[in-house]
C-alpha atoms as a PDB file:
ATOM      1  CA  UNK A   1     -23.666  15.545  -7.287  1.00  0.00           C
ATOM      2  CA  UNK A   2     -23.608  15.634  -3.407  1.00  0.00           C
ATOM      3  CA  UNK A   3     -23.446  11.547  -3.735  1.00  0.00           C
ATOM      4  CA  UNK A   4     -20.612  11.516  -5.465  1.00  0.00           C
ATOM      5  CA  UNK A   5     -18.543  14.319  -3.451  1.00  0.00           C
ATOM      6  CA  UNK A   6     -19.304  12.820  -0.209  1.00  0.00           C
ATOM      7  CA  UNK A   7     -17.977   9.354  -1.639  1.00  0.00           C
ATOM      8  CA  UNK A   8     -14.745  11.124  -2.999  1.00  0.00           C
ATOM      9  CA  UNK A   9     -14.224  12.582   0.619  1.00  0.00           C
ATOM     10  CA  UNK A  10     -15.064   9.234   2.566  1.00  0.00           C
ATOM     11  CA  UNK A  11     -12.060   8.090  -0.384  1.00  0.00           C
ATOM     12  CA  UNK A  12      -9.742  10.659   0.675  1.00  0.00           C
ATOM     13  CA  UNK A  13      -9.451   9.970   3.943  1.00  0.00           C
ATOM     14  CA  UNK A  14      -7.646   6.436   3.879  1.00  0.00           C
ATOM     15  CA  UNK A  15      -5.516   8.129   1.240  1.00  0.00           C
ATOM     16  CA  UNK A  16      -4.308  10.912   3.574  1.00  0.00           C
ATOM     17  CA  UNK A  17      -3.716   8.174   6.134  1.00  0.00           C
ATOM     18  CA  UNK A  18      -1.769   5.839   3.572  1.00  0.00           C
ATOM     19  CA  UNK A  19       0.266   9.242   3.397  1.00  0.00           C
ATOM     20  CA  UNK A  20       0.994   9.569   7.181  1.00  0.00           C
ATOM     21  CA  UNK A  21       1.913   6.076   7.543  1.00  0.00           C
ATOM     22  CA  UNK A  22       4.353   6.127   4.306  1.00  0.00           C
ATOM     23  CA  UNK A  23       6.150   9.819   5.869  1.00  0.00           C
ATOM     24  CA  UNK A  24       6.322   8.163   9.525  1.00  0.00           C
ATOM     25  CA  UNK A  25       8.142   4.991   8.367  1.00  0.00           C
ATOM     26  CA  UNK A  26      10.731   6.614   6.582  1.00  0.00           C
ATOM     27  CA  UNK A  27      11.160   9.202   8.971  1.00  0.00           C
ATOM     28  CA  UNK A  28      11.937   6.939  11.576  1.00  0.00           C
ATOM     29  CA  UNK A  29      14.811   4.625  12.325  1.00  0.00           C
ATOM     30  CA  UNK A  30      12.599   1.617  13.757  1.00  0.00           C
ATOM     31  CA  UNK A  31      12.203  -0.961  11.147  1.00  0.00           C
ATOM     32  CA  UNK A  32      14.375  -3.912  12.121  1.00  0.00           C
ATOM     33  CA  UNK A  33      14.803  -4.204  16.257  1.00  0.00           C
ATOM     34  CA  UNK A  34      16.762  -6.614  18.172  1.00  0.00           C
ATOM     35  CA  UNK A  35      19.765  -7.397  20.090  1.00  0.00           C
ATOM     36  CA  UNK A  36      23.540  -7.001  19.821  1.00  0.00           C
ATOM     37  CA  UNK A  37      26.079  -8.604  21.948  1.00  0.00           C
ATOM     38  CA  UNK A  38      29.167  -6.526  22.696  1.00  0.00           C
ATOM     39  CA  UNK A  39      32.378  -7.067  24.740  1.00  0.00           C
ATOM     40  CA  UNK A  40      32.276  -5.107  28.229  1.00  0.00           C
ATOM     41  CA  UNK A  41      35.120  -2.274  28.337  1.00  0.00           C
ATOM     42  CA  UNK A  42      37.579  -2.513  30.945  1.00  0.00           C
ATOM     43  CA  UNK A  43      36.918  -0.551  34.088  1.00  0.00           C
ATOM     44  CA  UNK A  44      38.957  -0.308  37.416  1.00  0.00           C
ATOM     45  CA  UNK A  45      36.537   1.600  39.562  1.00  0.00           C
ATOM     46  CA  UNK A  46      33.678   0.286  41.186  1.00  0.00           C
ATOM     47  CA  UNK A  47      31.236   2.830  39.851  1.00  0.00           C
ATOM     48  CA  UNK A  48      30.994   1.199  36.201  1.00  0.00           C
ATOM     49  CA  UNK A  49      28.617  -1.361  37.698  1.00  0.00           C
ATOM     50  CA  UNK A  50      27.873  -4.637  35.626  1.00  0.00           C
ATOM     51  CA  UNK A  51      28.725  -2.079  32.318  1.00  0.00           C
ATOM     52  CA  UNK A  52      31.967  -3.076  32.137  1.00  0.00           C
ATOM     53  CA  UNK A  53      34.965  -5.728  33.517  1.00  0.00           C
ATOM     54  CA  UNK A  54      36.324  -4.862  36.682  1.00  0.00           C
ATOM     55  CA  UNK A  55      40.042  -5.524  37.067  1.00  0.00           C
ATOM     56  CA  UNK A  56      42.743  -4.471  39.903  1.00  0.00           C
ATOM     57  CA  UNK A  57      46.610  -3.952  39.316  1.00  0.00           C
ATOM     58  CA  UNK A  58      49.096  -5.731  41.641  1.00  0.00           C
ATOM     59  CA  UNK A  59      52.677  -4.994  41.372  1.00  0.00           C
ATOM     60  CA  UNK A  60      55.102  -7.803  40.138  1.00  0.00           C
ATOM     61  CA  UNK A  61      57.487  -6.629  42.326  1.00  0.00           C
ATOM     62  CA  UNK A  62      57.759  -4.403  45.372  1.00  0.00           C
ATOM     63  CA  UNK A  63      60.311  -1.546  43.866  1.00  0.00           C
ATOM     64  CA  UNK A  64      57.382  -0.805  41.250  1.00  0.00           C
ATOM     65  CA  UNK A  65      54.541   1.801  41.320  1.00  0.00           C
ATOM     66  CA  UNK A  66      51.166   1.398  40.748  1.00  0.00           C
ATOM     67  CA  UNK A  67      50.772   2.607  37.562  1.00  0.00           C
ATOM     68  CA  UNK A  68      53.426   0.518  36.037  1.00  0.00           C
ATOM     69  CA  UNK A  69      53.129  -1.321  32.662  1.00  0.00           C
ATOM     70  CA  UNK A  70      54.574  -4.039  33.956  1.00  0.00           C
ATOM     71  CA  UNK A  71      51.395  -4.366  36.802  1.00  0.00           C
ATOM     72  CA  UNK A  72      49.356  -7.733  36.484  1.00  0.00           C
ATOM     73  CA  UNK A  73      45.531  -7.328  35.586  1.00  0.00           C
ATOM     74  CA  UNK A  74      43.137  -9.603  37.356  1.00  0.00           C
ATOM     75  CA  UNK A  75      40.025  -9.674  35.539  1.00  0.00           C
ATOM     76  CA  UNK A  76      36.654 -11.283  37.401  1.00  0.00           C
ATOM     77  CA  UNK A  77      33.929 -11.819  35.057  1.00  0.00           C
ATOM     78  CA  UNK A  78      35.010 -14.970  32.649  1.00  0.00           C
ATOM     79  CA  UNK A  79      32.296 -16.853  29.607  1.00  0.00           C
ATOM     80  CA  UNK A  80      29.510 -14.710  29.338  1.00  0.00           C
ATOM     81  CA  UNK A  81      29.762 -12.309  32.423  1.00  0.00           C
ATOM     82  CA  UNK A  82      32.367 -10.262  29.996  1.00  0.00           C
ATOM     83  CA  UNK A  83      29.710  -9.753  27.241  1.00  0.00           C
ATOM     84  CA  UNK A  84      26.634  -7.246  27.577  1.00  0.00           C
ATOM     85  CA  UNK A  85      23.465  -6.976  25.391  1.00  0.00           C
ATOM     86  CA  UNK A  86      22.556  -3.590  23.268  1.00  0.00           C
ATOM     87  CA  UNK A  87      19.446  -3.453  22.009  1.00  0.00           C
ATOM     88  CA  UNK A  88      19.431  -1.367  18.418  1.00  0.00           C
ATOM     89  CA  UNK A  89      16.715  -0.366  16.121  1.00  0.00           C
ATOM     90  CA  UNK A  90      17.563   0.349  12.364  1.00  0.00           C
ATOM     91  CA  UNK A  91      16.005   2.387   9.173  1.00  0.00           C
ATOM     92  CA  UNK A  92      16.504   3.322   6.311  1.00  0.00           C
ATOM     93  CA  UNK A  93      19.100   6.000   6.735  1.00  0.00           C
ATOM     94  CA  UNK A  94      20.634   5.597  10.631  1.00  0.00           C
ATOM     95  CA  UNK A  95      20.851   2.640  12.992  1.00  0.00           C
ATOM     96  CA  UNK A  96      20.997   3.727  16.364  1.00  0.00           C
ATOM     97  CA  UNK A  97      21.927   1.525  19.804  1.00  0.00           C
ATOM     98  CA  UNK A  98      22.320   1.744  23.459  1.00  0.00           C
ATOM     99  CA  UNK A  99      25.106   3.458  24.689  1.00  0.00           C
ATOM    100  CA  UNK A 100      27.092   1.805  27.298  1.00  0.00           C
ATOM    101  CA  UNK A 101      26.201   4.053  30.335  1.00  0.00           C
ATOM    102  CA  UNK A 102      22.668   4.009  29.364  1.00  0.00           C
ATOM    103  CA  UNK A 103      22.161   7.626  29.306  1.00  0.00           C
ATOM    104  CA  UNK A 104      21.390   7.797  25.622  1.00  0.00           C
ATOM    105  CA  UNK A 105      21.755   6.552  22.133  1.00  0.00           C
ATOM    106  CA  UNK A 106      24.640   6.180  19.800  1.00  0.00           C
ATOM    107  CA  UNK A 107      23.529   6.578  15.997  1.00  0.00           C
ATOM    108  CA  UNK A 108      25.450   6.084  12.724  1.00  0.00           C
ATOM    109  CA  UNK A 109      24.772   6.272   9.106  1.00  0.00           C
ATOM    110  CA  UNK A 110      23.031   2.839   7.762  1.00  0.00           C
ATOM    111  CA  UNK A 111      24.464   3.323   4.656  1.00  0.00           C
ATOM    112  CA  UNK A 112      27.816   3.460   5.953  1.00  0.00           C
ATOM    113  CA  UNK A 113      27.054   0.116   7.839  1.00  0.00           C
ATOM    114  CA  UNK A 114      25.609  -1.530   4.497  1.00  0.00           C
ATOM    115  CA  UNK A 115      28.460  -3.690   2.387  1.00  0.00           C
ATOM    116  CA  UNK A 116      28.864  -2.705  -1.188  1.00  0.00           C
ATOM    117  CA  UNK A 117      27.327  -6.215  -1.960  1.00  0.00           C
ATOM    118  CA  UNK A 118      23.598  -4.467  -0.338  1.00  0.00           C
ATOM    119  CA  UNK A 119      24.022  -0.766  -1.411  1.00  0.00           C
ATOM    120  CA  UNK A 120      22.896  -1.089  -4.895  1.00  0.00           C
ATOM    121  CA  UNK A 121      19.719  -2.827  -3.086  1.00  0.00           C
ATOM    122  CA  UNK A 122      19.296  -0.240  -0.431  1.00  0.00           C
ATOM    123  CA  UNK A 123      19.137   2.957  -2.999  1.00  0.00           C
ATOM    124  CA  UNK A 124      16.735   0.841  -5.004  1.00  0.00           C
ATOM    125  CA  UNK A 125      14.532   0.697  -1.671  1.00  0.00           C
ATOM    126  CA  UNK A 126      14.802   4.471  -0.906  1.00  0.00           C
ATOM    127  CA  UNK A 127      14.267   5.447  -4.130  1.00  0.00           C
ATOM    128  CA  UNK A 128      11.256   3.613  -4.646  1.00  0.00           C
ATOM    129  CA  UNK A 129       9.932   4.268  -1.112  1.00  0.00           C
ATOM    130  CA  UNK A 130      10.129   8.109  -2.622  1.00  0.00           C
ATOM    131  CA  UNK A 131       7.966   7.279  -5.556  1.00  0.00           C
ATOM    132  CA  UNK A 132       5.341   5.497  -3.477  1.00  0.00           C
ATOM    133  CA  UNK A 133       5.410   9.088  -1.184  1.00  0.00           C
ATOM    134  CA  UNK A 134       4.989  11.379  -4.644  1.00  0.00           C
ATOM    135  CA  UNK A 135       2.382   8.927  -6.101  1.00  0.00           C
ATOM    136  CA  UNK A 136       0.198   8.640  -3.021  1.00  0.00           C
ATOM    137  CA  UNK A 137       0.862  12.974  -2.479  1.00  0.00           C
ATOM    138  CA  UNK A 138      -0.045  13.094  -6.310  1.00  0.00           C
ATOM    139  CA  UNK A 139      -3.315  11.417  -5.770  1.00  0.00           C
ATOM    140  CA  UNK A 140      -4.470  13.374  -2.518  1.00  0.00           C
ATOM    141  CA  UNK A 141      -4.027  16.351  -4.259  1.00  0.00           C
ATOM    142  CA  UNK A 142      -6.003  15.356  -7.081  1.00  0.00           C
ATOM    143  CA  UNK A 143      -8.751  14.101  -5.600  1.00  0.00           C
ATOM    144  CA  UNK A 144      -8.473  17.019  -2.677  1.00  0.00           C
ATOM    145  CA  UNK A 145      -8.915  19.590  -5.643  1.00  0.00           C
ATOM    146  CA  UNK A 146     -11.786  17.534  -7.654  1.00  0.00           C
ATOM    147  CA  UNK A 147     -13.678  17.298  -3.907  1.00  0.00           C
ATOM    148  CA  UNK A 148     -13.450  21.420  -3.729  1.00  0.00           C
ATOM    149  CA  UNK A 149     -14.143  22.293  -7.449  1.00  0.00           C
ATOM    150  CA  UNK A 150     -17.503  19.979  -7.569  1.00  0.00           C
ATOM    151  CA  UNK A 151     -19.565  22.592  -8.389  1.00  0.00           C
ATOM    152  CA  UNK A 152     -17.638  23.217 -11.738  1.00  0.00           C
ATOM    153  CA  UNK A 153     -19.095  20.072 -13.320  1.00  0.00           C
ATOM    154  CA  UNK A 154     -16.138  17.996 -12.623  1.00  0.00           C
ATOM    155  CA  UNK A 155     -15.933  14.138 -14.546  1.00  0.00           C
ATOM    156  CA  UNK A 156     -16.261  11.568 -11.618  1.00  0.00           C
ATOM    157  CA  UNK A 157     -15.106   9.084 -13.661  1.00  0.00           C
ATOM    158  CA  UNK A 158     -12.280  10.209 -15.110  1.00  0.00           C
ATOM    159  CA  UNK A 159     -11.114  11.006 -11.276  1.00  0.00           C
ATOM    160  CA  UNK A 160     -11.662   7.380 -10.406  1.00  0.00           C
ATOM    161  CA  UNK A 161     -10.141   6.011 -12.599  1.00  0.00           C
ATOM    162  CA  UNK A 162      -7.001   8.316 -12.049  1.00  0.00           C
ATOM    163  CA  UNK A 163      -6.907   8.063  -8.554  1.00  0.00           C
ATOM    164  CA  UNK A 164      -7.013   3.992  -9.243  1.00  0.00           C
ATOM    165  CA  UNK A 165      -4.141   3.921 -11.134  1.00  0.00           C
ATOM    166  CA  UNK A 166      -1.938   6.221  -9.269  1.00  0.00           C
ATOM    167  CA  UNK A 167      -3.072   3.804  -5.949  1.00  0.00           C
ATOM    168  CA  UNK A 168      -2.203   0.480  -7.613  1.00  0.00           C
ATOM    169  CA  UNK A 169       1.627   1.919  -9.118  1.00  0.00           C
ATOM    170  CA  UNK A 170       1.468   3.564  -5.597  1.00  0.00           C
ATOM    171  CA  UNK A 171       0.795  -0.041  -3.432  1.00  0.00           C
ATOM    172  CA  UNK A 172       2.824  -1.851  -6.016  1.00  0.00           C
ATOM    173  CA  UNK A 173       6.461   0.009  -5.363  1.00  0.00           C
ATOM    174  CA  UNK A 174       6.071   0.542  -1.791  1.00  0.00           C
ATOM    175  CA  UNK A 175       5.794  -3.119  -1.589  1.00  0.00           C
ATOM    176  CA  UNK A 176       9.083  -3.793  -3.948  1.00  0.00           C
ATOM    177  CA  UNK A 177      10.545  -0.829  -1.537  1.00  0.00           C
ATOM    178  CA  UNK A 178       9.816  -2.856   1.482  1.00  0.00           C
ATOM    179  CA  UNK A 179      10.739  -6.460   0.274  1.00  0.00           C
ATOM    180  CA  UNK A 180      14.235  -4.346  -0.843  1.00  0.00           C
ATOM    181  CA  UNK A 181      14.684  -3.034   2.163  1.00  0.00           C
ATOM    182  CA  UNK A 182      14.183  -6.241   3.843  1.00  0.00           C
ATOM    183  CA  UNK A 183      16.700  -8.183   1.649  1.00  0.00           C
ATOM    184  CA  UNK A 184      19.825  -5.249   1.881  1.00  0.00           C
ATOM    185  CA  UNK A 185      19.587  -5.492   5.433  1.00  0.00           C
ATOM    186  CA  UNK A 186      19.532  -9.640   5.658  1.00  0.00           C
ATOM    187  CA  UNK A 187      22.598  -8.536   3.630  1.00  0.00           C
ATOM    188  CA  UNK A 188      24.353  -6.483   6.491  1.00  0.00           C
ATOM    189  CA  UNK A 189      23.772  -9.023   9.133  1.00  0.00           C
ATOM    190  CA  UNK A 190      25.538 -11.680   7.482  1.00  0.00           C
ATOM    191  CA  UNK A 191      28.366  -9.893   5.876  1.00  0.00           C
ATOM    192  CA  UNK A 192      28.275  -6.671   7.727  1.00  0.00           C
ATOM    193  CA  UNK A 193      31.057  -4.770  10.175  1.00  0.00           C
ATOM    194  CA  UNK A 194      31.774  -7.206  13.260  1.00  0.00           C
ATOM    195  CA  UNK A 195      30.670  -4.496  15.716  1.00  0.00           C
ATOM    196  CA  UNK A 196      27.497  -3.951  14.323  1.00  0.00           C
ATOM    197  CA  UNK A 197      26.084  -7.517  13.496  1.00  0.00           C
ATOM    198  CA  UNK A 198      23.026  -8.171  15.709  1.00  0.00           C
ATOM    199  CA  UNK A 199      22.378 -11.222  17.522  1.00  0.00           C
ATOM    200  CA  UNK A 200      18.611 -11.497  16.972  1.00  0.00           C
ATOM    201  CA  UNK A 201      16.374  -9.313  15.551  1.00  0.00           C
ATOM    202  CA  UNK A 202      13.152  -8.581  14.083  1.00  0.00           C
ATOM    203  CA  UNK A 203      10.652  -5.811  12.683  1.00  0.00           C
ATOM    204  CA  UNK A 204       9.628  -2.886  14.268  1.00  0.00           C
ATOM    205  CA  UNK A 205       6.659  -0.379  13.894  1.00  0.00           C
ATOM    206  CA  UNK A 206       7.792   1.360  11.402  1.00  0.00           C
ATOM    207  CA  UNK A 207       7.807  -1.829   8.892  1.00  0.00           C
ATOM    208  CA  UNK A 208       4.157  -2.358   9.668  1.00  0.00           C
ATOM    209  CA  UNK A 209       3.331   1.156   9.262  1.00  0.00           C
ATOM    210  CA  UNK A 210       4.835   0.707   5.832  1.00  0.00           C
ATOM    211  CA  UNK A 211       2.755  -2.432   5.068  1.00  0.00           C
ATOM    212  CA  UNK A 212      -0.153  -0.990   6.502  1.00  0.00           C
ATOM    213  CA  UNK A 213       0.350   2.050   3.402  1.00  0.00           C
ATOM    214  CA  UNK A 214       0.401  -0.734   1.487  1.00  0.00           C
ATOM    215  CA  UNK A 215      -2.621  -2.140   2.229  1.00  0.00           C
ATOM    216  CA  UNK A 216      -4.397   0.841   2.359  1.00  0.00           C
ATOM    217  CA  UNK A 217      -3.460   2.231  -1.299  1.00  0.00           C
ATOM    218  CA  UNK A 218      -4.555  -1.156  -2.566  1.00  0.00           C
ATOM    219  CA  UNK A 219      -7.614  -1.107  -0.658  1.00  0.00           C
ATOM    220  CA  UNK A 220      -8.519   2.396  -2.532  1.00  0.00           C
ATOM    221  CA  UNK A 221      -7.595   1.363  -5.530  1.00  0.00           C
ATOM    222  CA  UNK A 222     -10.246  -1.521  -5.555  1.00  0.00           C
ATOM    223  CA  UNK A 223     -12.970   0.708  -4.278  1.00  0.00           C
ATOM    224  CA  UNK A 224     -12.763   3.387  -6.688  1.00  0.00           C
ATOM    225  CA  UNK A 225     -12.384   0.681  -9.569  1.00  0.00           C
ATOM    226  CA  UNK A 226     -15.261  -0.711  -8.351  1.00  0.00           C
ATOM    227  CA  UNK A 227     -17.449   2.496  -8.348  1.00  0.00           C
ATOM    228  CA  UNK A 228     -16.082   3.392 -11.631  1.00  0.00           C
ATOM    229  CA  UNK A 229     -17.164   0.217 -13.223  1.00  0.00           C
ATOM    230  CA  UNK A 230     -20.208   0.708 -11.872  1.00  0.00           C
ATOM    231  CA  UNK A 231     -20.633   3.732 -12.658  1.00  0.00           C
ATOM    232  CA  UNK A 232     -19.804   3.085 -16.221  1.00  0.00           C
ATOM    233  CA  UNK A 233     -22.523   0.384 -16.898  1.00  0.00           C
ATOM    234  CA  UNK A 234     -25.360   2.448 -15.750  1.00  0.00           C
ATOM    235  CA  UNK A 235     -24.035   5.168 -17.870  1.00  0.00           C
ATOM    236  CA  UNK A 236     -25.834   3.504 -20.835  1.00  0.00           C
ATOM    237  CA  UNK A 237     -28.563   2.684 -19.311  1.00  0.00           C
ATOM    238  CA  UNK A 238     -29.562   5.725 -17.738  1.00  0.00           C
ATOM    239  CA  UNK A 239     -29.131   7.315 -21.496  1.00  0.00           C
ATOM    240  CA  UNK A 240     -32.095   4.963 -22.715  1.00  0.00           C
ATOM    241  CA  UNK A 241     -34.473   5.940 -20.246  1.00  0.00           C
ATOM    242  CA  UNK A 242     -35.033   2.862 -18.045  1.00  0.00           C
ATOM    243  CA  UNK A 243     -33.322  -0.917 -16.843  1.00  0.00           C
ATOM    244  CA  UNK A 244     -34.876  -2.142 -19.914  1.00  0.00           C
ATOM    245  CA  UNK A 245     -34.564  -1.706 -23.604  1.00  0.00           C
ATOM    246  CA  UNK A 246     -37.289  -0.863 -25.305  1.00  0.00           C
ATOM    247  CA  UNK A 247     -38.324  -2.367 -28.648  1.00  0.00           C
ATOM    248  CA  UNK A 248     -41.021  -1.581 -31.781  1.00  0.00           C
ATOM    249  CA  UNK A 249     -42.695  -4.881 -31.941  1.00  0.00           C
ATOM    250  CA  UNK A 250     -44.423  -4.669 -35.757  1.00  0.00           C
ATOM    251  CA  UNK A 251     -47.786  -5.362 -35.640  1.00  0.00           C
ATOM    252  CA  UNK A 252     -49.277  -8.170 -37.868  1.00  0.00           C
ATOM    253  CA  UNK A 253     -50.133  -6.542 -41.428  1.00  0.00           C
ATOM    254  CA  UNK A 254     -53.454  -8.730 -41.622  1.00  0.00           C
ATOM    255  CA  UNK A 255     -54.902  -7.689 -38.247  1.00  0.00           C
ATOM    256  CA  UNK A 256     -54.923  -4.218 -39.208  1.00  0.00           C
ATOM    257  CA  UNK A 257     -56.624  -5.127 -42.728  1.00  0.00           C
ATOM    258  CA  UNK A 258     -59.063  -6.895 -40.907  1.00  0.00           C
ATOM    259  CA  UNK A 259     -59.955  -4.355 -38.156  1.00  0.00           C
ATOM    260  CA  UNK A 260     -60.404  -1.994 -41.144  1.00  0.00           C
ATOM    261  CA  UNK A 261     -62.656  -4.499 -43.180  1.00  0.00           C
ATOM    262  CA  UNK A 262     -64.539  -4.597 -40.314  1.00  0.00           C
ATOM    263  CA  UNK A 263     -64.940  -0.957 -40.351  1.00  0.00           C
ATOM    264  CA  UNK A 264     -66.216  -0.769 -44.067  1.00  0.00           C
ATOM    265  CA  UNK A 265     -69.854  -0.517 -45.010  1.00  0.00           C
ATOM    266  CA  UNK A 266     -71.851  -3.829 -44.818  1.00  0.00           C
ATOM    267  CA  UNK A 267     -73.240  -3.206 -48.360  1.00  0.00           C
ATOM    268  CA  UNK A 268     -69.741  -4.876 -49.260  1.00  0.00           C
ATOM    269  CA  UNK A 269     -70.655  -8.706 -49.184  1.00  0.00           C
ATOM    270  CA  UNK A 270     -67.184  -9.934 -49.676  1.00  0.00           C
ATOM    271  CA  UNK A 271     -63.565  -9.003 -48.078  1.00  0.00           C
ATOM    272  CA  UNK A 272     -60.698 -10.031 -49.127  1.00  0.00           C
ATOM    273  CA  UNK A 273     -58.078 -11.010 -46.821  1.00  0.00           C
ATOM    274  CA  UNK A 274     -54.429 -11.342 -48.284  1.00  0.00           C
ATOM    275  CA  UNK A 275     -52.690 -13.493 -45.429  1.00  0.00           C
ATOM    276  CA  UNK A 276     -48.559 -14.151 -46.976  1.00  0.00           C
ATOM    277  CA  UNK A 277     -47.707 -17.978 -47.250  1.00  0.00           C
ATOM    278  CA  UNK A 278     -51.527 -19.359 -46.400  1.00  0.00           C
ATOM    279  CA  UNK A 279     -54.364 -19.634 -48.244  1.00  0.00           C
ATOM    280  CA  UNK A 280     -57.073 -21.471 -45.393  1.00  0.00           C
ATOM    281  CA  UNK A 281     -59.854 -20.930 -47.846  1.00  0.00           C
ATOM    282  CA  UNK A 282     -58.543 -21.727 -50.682  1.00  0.00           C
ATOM    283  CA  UNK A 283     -57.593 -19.663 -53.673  1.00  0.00           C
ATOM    284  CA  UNK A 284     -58.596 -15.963 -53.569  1.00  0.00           C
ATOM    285  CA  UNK A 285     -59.063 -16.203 -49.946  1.00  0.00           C
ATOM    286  CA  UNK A 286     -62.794 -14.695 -49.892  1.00  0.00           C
ATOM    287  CA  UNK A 287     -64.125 -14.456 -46.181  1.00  0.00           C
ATOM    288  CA  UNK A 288     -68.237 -13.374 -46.132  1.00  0.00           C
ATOM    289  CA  UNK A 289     -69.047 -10.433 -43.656  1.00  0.00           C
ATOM    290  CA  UNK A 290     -72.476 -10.774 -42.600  1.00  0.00           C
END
């Protein structure tokens, strides 16, 4: 009974961890990093530094003052000098990017960036990241309470083979919920908002957090269906007492008539010996006992 508890706490652990990992990653806002490329504001001081273009105002005529409509903008930077790269990180509920002073971020809703053509897609995603969270909570509570209440003559096997399932349905929608995920947001960089569209990207942490729940609920869910089928063939075999079966061999009917001719008093001069199907000495099958 120890045995099996300490192997259902050595199983609980990577389950708790599989739980972390799923919370962090869609807590955070760090699946899909990268780069955006943004026009530079306009700036006529010199403190804005390469954040923005710098311009000066020169009257087109004499009689008029310097703040003027009519004042001619010079503009310096030209081809690239006028753009500036943002780096952004996106989740599943906000995207967030450099602000332009660098002081900070500047966060909006992802599912306000999303076009309706990926929405359908992301909900799908969310709510299936939601169902791999319950499942995986489900089975460390399960397992949690069968690890305290061993003494109470708990059924091993049944709790292996529940915590197995609830691990593979578990692995098997976090994985649709990250393949989702992945395809709504290939969605909003090619027909998202113009100000938002990145100019390369790729996956951050919390994506291979996600994965690694992944691989961690499946890699439970093998181990425990391994020790249950185990577990289950030696159930059997431990009922009958040993590795082996044991059979009743009959013994020969004509030995033991033998043995107890032998046995009878040697005044008898003849025993008979009734072997089925053979007849060595003929009819009657007479053997002498001296």
């Amino acid at each position: 009974m120890d045995r099996a508890r300490w192997q259902r706490v050595l199983t609980l652990l990577p389950i708790c961890l599989a739980l972390a990992f799923s919370l962090t990653a869609m807590g955070s806002s760090h699946w899909c990093e990268g780069i955006r490329r943004m026009t530079k504001p306009l700036c006529q001081d010199l403190l804005g530094g390469l954040n923005c273009i710098h311009f000066s105002r020169a009257n087109s005529s004499p009689g008029r003052r310097h703040g003027d409509s009519q004042a001619v903008q010079y503009i310096w930077e030209t081809g690239d000098d006028k753009f500036i790269q943002r780096r952004f990180h996106a989740g599943l509920w906000q995207s967030c990017e450099e602000s332009l002073n660098s002081t900070g971020e500047r966060c909006r809703c992802f599912l306000g960036i999303v076009p309706t053509e990926g929405q359908g897609v992301l909900w799908l995603s969310i709510g299936a990241e939601v169902l791999d969270v319950f499942l995986i909570l489900t089975g460390v509570i399960f397992l949690g309470f069968s690890v305290s209440c061993y003494h109470s003559g708990c059924n091993w096997l049944k709790v292996d083979a529940s915590v197995a399932i609830l691990m593979v349905l578990a692995g098997l929608l976090g994985m649709v919920a990250h393949m989702m995920y992945t395809t709504s947001f290939q969605i909003t960089v090619n027909l998202g908002p113009e100000d938002w569209r990145p100019q390369t990207w790729d996956y951050g942490w919390s994506y291979c957090l996600a994965w690694g729940s992944f691989a961690l609920c499946m890699a439970v869910a093998v181990a425990t269906m391994s020790r249950y089928t185990a577990a289950h063939a030696e159930k059997p075999r431990a009922q009958r007492g040993g590795p082996y079966p044991q059979h009743n061999i009959p013994q020969p009917e004509a030995s033991q008539q033998v043995w107890q001719a032998g046995a009878a008093p040697r005044s008898v001069g003849q025993v008979f010996v009734n072997v089925p199907g053979h007849h060595p000495l003929g009819i009657g099958g007479k053997v002498s006992v001296c």
